[in-house]
C-alpha atoms as a PDB file:
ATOM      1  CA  UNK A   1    -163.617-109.080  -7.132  1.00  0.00           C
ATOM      2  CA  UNK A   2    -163.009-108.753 -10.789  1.00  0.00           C
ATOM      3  CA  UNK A   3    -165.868-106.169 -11.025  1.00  0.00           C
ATOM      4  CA  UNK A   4    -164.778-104.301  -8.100  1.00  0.00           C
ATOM      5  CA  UNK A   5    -161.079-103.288  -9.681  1.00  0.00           C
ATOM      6  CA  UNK A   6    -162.668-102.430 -13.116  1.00  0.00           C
ATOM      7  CA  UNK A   7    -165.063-100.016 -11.210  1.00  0.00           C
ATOM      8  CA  UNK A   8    -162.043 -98.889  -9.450  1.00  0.00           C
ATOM      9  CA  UNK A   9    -159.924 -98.635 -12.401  1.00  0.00           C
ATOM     10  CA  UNK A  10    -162.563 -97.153 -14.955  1.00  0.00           C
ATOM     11  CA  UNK A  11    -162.831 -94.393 -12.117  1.00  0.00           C
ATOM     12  CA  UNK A  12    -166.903 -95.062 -11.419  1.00  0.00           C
ATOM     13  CA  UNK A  13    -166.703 -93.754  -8.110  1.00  0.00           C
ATOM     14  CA  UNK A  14    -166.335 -90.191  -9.385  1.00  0.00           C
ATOM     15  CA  UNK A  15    -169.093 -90.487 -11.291  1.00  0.00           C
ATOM     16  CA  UNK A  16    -172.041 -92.063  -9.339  1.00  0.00           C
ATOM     17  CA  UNK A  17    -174.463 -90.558  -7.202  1.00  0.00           C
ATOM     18  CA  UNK A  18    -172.416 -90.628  -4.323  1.00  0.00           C
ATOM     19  CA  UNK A  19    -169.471 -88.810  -6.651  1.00  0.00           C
ATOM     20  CA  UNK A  20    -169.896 -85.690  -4.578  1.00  0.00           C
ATOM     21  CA  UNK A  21    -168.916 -86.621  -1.299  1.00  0.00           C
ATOM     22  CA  UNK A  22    -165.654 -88.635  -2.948  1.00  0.00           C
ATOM     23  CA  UNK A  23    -164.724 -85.410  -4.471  1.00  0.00           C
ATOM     24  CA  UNK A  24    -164.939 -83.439  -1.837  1.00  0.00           C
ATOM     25  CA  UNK A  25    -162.486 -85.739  -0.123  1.00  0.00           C
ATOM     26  CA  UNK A  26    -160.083 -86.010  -3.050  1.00  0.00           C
ATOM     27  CA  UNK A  27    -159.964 -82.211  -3.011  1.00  0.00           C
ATOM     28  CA  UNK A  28    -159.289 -82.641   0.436  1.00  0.00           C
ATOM     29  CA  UNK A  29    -156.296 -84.830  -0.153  1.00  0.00           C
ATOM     30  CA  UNK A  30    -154.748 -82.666  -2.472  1.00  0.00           C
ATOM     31  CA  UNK A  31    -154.530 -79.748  -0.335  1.00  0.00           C
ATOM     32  CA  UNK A  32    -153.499 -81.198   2.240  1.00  0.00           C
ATOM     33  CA  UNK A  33    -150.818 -82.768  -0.060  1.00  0.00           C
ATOM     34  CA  UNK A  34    -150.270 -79.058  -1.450  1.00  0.00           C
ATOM     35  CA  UNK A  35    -149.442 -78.188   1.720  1.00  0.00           C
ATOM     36  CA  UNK A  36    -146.877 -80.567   2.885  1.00  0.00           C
ATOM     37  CA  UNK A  37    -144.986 -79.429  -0.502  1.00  0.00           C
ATOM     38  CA  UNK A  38    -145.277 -75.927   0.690  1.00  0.00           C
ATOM     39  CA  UNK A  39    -143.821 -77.201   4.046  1.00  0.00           C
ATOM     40  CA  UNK A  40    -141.467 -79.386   3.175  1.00  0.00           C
ATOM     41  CA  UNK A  41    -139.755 -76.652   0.276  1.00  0.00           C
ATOM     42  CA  UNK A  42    -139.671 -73.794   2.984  1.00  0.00           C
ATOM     43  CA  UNK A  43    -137.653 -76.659   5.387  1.00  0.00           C
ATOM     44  CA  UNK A  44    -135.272 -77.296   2.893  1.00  0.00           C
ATOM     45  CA  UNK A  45    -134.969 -73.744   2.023  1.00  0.00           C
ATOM     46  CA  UNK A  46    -133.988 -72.797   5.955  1.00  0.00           C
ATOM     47  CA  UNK A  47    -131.550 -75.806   6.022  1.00  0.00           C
ATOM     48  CA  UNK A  48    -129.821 -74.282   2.675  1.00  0.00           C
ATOM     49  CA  UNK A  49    -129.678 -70.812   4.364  1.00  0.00           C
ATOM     50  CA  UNK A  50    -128.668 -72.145   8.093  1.00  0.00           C
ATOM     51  CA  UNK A  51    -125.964 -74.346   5.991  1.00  0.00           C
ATOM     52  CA  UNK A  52    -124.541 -71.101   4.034  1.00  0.00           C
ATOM     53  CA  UNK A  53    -124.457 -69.313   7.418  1.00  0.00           C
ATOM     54  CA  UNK A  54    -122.710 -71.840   9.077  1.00  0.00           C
ATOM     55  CA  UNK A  55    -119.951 -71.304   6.378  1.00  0.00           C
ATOM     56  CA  UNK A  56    -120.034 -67.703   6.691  1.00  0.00           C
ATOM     57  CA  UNK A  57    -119.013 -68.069  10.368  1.00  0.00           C
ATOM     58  CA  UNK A  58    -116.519 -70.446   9.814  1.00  0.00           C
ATOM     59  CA  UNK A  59    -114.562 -68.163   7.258  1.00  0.00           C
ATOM     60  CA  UNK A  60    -115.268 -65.126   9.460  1.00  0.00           C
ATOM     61  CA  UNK A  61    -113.543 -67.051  12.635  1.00  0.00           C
ATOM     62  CA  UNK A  62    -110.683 -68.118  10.758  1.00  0.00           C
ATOM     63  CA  UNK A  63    -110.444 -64.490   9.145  1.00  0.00           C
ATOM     64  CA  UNK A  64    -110.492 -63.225  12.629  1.00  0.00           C
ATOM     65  CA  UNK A  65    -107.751 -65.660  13.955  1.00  0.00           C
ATOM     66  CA  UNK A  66    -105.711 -64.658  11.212  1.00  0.00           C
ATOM     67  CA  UNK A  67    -105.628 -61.354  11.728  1.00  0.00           C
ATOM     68  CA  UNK A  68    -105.318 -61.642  15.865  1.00  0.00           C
ATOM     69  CA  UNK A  69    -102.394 -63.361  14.767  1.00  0.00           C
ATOM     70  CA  UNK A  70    -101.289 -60.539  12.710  1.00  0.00           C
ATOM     71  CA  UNK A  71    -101.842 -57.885  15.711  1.00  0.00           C
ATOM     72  CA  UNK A  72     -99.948 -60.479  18.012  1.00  0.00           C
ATOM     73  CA  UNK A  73     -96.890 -60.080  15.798  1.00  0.00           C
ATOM     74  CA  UNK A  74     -96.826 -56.223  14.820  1.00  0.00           C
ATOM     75  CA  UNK A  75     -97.087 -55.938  18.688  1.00  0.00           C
ATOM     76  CA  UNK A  76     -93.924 -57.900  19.868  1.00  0.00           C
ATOM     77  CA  UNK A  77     -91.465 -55.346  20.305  1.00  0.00           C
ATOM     78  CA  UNK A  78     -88.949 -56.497  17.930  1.00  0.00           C
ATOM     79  CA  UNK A  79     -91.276 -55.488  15.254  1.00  0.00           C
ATOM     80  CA  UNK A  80     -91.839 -52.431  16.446  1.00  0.00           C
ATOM     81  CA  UNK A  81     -88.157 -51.717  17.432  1.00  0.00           C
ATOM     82  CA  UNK A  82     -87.173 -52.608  13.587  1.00  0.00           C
ATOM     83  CA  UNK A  83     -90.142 -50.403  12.563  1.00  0.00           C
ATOM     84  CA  UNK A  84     -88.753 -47.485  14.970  1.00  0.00           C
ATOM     85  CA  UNK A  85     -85.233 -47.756  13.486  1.00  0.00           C
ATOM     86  CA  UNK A  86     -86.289 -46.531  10.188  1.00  0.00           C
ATOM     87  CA  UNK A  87     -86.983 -43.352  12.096  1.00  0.00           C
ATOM     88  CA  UNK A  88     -84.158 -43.264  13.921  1.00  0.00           C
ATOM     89  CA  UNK A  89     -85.946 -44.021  17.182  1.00  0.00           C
ATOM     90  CA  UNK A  90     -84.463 -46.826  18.872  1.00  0.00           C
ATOM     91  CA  UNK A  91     -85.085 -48.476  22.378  1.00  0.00           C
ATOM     92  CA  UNK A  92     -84.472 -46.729  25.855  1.00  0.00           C
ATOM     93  CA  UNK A  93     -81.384 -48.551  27.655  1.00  0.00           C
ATOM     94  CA  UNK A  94     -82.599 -47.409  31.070  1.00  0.00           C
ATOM     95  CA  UNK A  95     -85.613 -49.537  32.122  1.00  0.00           C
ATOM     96  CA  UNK A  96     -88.869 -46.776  32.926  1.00  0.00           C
ATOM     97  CA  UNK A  97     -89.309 -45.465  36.257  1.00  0.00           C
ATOM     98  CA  UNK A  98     -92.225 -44.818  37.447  1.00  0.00           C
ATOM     99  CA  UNK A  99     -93.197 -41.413  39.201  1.00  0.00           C
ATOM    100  CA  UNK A 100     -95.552 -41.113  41.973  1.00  0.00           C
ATOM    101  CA  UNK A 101     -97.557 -37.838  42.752  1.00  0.00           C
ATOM    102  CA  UNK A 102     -98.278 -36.871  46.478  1.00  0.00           C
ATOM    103  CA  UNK A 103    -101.109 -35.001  46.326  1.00  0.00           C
ATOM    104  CA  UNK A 104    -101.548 -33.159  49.713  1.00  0.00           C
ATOM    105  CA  UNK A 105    -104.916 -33.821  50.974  1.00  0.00           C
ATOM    106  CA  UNK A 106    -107.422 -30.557  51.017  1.00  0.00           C
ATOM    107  CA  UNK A 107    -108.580 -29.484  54.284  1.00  0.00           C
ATOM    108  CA  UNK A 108    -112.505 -28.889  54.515  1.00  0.00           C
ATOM    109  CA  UNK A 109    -113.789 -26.210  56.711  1.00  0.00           C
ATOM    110  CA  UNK A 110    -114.671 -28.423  59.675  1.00  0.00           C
ATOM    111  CA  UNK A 111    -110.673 -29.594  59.500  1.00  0.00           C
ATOM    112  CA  UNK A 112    -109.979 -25.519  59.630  1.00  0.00           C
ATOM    113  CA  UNK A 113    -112.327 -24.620  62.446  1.00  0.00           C
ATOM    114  CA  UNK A 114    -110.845 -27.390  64.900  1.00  0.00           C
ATOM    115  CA  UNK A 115    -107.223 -26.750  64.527  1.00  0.00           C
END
């Protein structure tokens, strides 16, 4: 036992005859651990930019609401009364009416020939 975890610590297992295929499988390991670095640093990257984007969206709703709001009041038509006094323009005491058009209806040639 003792002899076994001096050969293990004094690294004779790179060394031997048998050193070649032991490499081979250590070079293995590290690119396989090379590439779960890769991996894992391109994850973290997307959950930085899907983070930042999810803050972008949250400012641009509450920029939207804000201004919605905005449009909601300029449209009221107090405001625009007040705005229209400054001109001199004010509101119309006599509610609209609305006008309907009669348009006669256009007689085809068949309609002509029959009457």
């Amino acid at each position: 036992m003792k002899k076994g975890v001096y050969s293990i610590l004094k690294a004779r297992f790179l060394v031997n005859e048998d050193a070649n295929k032991n490499w081979r499988f250590i070079v293995f390991i590290i690119l396989i651990v090379l590439a779960m670095i890769a991996n894992t640093n391109r994850y973290e990257q997307k959950v930085f930019k899907i983070t930042e984007l999810t803050n972008e969206v949250k400012e641009l709703r509450s920029e939207f609401v804000d201004r919605r709001s905005e449009l909601m009041k300029l449209r009221m038509e107090s405001t625009v009364s007040e705005k229209m006094a400054g001109k001199q323009i004010f509101p119309s005491s006599v509610p609209p009416v609305k006008i309907k058009v009669k348009q006669e209806k256009v007689k085809g040639f068949w309609d002509n020939v029959w009457q």
